[in-house]
N, C-alpha and C. Protein backbone atom coordinates (compact mmCIF):
# COMPACT_ATOMS: atom_id res chain seq x y z
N UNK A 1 62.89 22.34 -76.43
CA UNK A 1 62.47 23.71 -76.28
C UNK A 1 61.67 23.85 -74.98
N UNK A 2 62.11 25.04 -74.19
CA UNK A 2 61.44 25.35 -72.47
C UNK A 2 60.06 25.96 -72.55
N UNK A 3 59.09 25.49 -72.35
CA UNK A 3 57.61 26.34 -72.36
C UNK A 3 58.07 27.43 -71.89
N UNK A 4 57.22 29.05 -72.48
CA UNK A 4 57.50 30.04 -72.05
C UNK A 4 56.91 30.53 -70.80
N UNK A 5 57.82 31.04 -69.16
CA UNK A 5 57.16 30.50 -68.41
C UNK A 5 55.90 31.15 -67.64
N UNK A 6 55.51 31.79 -68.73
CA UNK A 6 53.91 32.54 -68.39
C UNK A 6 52.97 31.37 -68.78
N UNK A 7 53.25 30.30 -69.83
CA UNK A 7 52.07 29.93 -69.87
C UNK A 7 51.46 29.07 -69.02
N UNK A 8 52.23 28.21 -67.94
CA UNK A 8 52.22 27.30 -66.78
C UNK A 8 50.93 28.27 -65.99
N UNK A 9 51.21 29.21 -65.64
CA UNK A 9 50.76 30.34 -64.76
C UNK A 9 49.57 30.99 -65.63
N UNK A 10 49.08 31.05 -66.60
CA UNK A 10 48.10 31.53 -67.31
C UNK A 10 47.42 30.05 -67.31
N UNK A 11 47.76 29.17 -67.56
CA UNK A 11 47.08 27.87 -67.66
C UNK A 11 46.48 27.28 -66.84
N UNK A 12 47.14 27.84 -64.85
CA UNK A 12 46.78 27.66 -63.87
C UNK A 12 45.89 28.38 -63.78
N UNK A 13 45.72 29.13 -63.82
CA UNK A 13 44.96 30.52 -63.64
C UNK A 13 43.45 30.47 -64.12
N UNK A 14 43.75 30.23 -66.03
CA UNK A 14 42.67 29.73 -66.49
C UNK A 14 41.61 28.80 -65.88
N UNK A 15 42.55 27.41 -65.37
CA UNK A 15 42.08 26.37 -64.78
C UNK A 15 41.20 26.68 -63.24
N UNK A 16 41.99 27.57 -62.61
CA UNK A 16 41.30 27.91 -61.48
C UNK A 16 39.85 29.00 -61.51
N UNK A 17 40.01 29.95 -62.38
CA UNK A 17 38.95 30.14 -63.28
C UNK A 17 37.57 29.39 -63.61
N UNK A 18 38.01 28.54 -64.52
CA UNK A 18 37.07 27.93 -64.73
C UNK A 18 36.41 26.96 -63.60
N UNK A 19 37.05 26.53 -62.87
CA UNK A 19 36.68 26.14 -61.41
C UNK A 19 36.11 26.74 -60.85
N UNK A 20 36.11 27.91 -60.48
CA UNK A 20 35.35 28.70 -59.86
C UNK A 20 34.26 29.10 -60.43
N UNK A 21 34.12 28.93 -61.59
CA UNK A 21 32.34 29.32 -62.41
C UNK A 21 31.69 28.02 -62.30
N UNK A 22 32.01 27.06 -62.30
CA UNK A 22 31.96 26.07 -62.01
C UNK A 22 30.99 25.49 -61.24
N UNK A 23 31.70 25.84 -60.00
CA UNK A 23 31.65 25.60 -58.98
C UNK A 23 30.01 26.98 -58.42
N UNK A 24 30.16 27.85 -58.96
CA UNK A 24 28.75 29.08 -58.49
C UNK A 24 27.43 28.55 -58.72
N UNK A 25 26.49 28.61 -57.55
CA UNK A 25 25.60 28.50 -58.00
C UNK A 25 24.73 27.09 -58.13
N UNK A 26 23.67 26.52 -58.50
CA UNK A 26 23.14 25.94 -57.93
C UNK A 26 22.11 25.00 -58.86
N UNK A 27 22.23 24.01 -60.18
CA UNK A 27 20.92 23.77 -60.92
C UNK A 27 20.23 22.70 -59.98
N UNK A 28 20.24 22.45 -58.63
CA UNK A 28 19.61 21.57 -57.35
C UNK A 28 18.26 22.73 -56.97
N UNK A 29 17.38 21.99 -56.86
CA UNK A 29 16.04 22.57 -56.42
C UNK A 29 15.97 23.20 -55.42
N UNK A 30 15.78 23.95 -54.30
CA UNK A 30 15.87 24.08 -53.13
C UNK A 30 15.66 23.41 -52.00
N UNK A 31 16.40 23.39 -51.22
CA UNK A 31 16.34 22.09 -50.24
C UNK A 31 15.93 22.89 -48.97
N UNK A 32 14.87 22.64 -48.42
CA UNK A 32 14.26 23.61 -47.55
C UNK A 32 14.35 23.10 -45.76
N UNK A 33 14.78 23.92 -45.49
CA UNK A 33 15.18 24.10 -44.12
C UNK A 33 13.97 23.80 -42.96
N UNK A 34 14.42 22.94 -41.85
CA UNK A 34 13.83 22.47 -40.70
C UNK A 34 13.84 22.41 -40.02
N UNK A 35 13.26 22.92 -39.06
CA UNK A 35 13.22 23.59 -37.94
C UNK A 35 11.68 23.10 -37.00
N UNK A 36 11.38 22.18 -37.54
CA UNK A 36 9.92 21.74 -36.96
C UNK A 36 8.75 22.60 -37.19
N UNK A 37 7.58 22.46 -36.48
CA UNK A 37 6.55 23.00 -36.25
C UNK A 37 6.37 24.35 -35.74
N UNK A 38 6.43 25.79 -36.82
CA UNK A 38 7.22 26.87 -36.56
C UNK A 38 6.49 27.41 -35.12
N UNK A 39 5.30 27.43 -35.51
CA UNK A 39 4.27 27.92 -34.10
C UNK A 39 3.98 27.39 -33.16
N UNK A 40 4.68 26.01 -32.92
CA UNK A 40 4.72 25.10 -31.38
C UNK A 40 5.86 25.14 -30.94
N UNK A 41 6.95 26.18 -31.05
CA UNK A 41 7.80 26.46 -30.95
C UNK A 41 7.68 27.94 -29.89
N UNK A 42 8.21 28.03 -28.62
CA UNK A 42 7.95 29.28 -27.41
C UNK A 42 7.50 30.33 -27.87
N UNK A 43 8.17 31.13 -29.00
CA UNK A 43 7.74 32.11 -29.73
C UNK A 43 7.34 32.35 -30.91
N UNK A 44 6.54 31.02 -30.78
CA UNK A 44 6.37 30.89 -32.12
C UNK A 44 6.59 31.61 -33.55
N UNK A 45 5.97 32.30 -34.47
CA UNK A 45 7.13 32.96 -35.43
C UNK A 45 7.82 34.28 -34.57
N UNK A 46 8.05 34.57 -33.55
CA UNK A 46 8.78 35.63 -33.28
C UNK A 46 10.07 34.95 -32.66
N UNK A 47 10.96 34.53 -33.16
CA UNK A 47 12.61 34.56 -32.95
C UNK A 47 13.10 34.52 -31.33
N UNK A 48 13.49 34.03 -30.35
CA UNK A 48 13.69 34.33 -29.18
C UNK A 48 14.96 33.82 -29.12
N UNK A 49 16.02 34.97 -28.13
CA UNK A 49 16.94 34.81 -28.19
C UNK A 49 17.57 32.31 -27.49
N UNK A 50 16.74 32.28 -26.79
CA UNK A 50 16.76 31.13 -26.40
C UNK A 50 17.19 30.04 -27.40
N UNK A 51 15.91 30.20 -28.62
CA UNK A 51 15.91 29.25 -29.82
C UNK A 51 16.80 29.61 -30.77
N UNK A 52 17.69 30.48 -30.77
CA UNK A 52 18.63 31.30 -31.60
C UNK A 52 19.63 31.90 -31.35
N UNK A 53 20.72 31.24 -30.64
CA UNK A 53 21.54 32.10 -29.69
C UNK A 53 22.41 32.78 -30.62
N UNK A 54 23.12 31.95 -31.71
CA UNK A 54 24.40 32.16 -32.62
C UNK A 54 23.59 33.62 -33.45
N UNK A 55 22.01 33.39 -33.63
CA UNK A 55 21.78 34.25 -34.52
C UNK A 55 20.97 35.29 -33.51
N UNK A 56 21.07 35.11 -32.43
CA UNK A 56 20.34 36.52 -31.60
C UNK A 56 20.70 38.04 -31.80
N UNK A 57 20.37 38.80 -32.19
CA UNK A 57 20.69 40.29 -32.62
C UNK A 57 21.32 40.63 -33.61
N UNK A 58 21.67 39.21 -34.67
CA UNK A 58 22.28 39.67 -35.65
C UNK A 58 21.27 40.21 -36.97
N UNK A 59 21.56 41.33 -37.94
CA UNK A 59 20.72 41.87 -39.31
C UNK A 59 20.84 40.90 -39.87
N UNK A 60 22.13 40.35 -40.47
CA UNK A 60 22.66 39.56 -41.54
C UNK A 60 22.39 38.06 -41.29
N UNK A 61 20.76 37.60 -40.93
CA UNK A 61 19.78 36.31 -41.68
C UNK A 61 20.28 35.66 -42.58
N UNK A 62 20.49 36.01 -44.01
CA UNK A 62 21.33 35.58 -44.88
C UNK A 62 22.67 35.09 -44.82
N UNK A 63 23.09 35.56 -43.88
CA UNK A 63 24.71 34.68 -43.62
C UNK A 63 24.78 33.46 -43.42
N UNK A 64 23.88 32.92 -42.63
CA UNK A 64 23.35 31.57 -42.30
C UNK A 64 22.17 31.04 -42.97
N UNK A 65 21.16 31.49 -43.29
CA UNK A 65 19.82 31.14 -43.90
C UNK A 65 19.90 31.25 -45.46
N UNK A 66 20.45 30.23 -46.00
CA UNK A 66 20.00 31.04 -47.51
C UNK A 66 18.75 31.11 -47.97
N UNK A 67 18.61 32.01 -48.52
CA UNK A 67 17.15 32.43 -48.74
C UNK A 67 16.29 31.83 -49.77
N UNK A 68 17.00 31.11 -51.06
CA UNK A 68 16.72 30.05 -51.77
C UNK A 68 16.56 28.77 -50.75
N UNK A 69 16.37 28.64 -49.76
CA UNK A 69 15.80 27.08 -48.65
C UNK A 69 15.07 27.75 -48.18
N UNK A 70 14.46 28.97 -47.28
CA UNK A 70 13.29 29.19 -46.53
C UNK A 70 12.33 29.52 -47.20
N UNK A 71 11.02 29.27 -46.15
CA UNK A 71 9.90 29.41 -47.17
C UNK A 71 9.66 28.80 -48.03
N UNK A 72 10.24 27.53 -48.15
CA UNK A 72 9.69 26.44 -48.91
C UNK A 72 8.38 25.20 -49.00
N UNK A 73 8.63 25.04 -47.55
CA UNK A 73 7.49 24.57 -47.18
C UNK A 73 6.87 24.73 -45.82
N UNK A 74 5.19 24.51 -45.59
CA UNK A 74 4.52 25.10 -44.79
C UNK A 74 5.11 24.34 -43.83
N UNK A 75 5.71 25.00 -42.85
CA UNK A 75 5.88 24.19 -41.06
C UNK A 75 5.24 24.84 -40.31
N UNK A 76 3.87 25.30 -40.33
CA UNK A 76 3.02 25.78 -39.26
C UNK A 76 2.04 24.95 -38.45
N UNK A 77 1.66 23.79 -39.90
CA UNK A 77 0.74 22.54 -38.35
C UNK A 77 -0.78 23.08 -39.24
N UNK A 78 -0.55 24.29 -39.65
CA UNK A 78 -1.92 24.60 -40.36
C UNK A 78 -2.20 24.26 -41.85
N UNK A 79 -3.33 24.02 -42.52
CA UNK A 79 -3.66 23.94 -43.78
C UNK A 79 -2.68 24.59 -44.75
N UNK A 80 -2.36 24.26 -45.81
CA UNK A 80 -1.42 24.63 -46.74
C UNK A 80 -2.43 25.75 -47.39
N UNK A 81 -3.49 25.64 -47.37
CA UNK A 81 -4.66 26.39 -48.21
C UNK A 81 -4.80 27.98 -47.38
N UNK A 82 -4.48 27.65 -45.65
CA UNK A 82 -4.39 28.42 -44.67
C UNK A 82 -2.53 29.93 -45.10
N UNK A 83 -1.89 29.02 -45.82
CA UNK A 83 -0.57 29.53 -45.65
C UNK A 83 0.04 30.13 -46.66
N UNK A 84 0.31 31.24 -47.44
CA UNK A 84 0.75 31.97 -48.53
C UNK A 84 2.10 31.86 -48.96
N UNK A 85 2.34 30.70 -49.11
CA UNK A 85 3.97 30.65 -48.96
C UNK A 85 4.58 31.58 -50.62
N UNK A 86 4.11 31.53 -51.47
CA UNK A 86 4.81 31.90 -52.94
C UNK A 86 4.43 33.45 -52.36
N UNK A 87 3.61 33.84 -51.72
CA UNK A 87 3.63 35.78 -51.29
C UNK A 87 5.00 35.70 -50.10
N UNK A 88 5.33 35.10 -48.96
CA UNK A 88 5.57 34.99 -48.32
C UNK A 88 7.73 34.91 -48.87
N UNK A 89 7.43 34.35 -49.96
CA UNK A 89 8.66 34.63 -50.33
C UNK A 89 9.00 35.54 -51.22
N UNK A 90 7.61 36.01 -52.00
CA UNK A 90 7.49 37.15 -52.74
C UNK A 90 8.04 38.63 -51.82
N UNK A 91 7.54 38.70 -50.64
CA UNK A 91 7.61 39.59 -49.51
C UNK A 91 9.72 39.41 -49.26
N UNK A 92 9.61 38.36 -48.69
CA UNK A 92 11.36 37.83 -48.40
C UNK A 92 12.44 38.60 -49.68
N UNK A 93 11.79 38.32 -50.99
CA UNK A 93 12.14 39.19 -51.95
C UNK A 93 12.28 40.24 -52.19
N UNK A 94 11.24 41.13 -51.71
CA UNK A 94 11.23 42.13 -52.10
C UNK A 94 11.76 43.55 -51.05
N UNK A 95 11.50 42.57 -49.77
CA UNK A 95 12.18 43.12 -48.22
C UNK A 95 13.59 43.03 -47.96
N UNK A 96 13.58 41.47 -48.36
CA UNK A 96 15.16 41.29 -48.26
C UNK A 96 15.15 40.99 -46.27
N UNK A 97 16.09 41.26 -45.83
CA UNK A 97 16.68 40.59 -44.29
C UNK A 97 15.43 41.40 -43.83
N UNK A 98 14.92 42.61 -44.52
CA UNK A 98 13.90 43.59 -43.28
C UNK A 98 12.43 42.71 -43.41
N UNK A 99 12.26 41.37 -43.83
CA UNK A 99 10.96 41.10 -43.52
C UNK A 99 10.87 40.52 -42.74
């Protein structure tokens, strides 16, 4: 007897499916992005097209930066006690690309 031949194709389907939920998403901690010593850097936190060419004038931060890695940890050179990082992503949150 010939399998009926939707179910090959529903079975694929399924399979690719479930692959793809799978596959979303993230139970890994955040792995936070490095970039050195943010403020011994020319402009320091202000962005210059020099230190950022691919991303010079672009809105869309998030295309490249995921936002679950920045703001993870202090790279300023200053006291951690000095640095608000859980507001700082609270802000990133709540601004989104406009902070």
């Amino acid at each position: 007897m010939r399998a009926h031949p939707a179910r090959p194709a529903r079975r694929a389907a399924g399979l690719l499916v479930a692959a793809l939920v799978a596959a979303c998403g993230s139970g890994a901690d955040p792995q936070s992005e490095n970039y050195g010593n943010l403020l011994a850097s020319p402009g320091g936190l202000i962005v210059l097209e020099e230190e950022h060419r691919t991303g010079w004038m672009r809105t869309d931060c998030f295309g490249c930066h995921n936002v679950n890695n920045i703001h993870q940890v202090n790279r300023t050179g200053l006291p951690d006690d000095e640095i608000d990082l859980a507001g700082v992503r609270a802000l990133v949150t709540a601004q989104g690309e406009a902070s």
